[in-house]
C-alpha atoms as a PDB file:
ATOM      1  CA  UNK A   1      43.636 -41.126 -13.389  1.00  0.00           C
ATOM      2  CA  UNK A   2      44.645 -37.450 -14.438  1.00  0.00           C
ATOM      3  CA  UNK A   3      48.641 -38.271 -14.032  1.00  0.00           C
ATOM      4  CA  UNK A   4      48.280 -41.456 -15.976  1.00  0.00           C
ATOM      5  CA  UNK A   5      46.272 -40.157 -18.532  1.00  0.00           C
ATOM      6  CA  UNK A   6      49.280 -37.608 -18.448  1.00  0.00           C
ATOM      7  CA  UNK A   7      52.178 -40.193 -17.705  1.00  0.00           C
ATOM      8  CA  UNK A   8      51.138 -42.035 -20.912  1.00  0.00           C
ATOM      9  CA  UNK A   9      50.132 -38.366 -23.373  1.00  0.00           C
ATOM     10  CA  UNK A  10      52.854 -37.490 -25.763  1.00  0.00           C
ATOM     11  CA  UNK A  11      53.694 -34.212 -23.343  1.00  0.00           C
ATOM     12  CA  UNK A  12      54.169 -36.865 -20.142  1.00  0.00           C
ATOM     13  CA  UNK A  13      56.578 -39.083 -22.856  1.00  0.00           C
ATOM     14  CA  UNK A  14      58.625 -36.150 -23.802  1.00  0.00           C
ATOM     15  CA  UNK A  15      59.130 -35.380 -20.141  1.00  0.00           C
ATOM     16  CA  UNK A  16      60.189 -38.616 -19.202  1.00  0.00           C
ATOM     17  CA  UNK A  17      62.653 -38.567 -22.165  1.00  0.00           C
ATOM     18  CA  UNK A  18      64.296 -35.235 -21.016  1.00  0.00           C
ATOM     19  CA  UNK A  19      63.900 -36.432 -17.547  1.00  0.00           C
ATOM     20  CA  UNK A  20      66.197 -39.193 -18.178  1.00  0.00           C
ATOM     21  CA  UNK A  21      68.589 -36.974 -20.585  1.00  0.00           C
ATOM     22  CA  UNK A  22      68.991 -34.838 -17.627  1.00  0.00           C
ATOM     23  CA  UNK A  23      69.449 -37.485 -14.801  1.00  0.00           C
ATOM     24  CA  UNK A  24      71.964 -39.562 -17.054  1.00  0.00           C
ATOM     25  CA  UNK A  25      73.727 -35.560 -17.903  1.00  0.00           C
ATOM     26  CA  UNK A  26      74.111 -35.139 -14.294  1.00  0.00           C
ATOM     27  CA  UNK A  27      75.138 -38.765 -13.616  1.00  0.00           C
ATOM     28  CA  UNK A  28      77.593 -38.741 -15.713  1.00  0.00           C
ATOM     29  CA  UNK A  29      79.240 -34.962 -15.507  1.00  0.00           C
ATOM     30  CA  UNK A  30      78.825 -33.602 -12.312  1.00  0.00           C
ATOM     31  CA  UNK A  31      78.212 -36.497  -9.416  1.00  0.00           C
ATOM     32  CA  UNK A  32      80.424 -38.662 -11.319  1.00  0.00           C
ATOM     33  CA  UNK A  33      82.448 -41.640  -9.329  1.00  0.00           C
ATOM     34  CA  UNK A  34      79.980 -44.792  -8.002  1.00  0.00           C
ATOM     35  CA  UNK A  35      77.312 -42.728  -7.679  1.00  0.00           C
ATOM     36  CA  UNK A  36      77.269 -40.753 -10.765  1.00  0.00           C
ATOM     37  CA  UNK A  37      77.160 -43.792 -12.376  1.00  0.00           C
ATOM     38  CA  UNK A  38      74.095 -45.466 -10.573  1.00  0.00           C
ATOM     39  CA  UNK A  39      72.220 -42.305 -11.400  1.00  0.00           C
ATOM     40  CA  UNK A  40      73.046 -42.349 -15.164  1.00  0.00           C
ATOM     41  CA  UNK A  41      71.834 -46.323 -15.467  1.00  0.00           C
ATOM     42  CA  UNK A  42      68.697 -45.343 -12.930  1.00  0.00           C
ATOM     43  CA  UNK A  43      67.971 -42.641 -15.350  1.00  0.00           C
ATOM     44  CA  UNK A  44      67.717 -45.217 -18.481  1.00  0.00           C
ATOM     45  CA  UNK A  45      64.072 -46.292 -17.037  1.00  0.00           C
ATOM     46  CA  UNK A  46      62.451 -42.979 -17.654  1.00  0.00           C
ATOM     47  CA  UNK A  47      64.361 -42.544 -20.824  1.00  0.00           C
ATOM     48  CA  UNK A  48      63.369 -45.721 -22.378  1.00  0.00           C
ATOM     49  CA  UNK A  49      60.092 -45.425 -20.586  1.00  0.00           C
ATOM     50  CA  UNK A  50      59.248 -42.796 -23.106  1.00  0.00           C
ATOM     51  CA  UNK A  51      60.876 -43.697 -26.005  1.00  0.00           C
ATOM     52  CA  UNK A  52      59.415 -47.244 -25.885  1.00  0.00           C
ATOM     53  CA  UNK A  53      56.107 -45.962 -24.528  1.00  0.00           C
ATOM     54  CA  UNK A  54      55.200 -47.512 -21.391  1.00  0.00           C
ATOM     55  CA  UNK A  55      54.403 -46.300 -17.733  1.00  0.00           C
ATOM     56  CA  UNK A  56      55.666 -48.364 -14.930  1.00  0.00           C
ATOM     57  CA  UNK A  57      53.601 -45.682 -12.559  1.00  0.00           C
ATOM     58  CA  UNK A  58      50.747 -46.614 -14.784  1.00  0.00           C
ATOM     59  CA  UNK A  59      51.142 -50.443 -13.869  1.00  0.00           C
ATOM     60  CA  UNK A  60      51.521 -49.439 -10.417  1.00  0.00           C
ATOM     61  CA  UNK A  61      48.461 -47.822 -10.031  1.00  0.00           C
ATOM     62  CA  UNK A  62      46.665 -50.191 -11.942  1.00  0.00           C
ATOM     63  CA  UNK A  63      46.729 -49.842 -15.390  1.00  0.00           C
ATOM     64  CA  UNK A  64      48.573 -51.648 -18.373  1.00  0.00           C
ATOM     65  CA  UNK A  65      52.131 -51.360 -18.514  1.00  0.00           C
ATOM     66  CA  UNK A  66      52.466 -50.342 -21.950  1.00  0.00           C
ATOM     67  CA  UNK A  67      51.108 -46.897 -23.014  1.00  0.00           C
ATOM     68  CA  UNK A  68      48.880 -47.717 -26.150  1.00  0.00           C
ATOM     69  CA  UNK A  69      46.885 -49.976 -24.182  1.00  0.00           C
ATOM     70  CA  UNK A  70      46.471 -47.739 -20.562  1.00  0.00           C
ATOM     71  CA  UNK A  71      45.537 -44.493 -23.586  1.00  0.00           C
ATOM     72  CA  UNK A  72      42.642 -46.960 -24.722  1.00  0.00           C
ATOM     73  CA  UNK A  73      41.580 -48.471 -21.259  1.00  0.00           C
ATOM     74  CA  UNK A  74      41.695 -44.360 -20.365  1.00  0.00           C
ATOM     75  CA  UNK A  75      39.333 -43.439 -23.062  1.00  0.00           C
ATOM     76  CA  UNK A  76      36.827 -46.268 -22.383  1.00  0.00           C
ATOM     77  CA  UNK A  77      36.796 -45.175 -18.939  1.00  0.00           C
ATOM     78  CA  UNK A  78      35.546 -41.279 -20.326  1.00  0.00           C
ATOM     79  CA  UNK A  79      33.791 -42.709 -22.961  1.00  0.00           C
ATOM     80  CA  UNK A  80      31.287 -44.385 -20.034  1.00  0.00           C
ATOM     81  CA  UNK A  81      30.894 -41.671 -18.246  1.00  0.00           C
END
């Protein structure tokens, strides 16, 4: 629960965003060829993971796919504690 709650914060967005910055920068300028290129298209999931806000690790463990809705299923599940 701790890395979703995470996963789906504005800090665990932002990471994903650079994440995918960085794995598309190194894709693209310093693997390069075949390979270079399947890392920069593999790196548009975490980048449009967090600029479109939602957590496909989030859905795999069980919780909605997009972020606004696993943040309020999160905070019901504190709130009842």
């Amino acid at each position: 629960m701790a890395f979703v709650t995470f996963m789906t914060g504005n800090t665990g967005r932002m990471l994903r965003i650079i994440a995918g910055i960085v794995l598309m920068t190194v894709g693209v300028l310093v693997v390069k060829d075949t390979l270079g290129t399947v890392l920069a298209v593999v790196a548009l999931i975490p980048l449009a993971g967090g600029v479109l806000d939602f957590c496909i690790v989030g859905a795999v463990l069980g919780y909605p796919f997009r972020g606004a809705a696993a943040r309020e299923q999160l905070a019901r599940k504190r709130q009842s504690r």
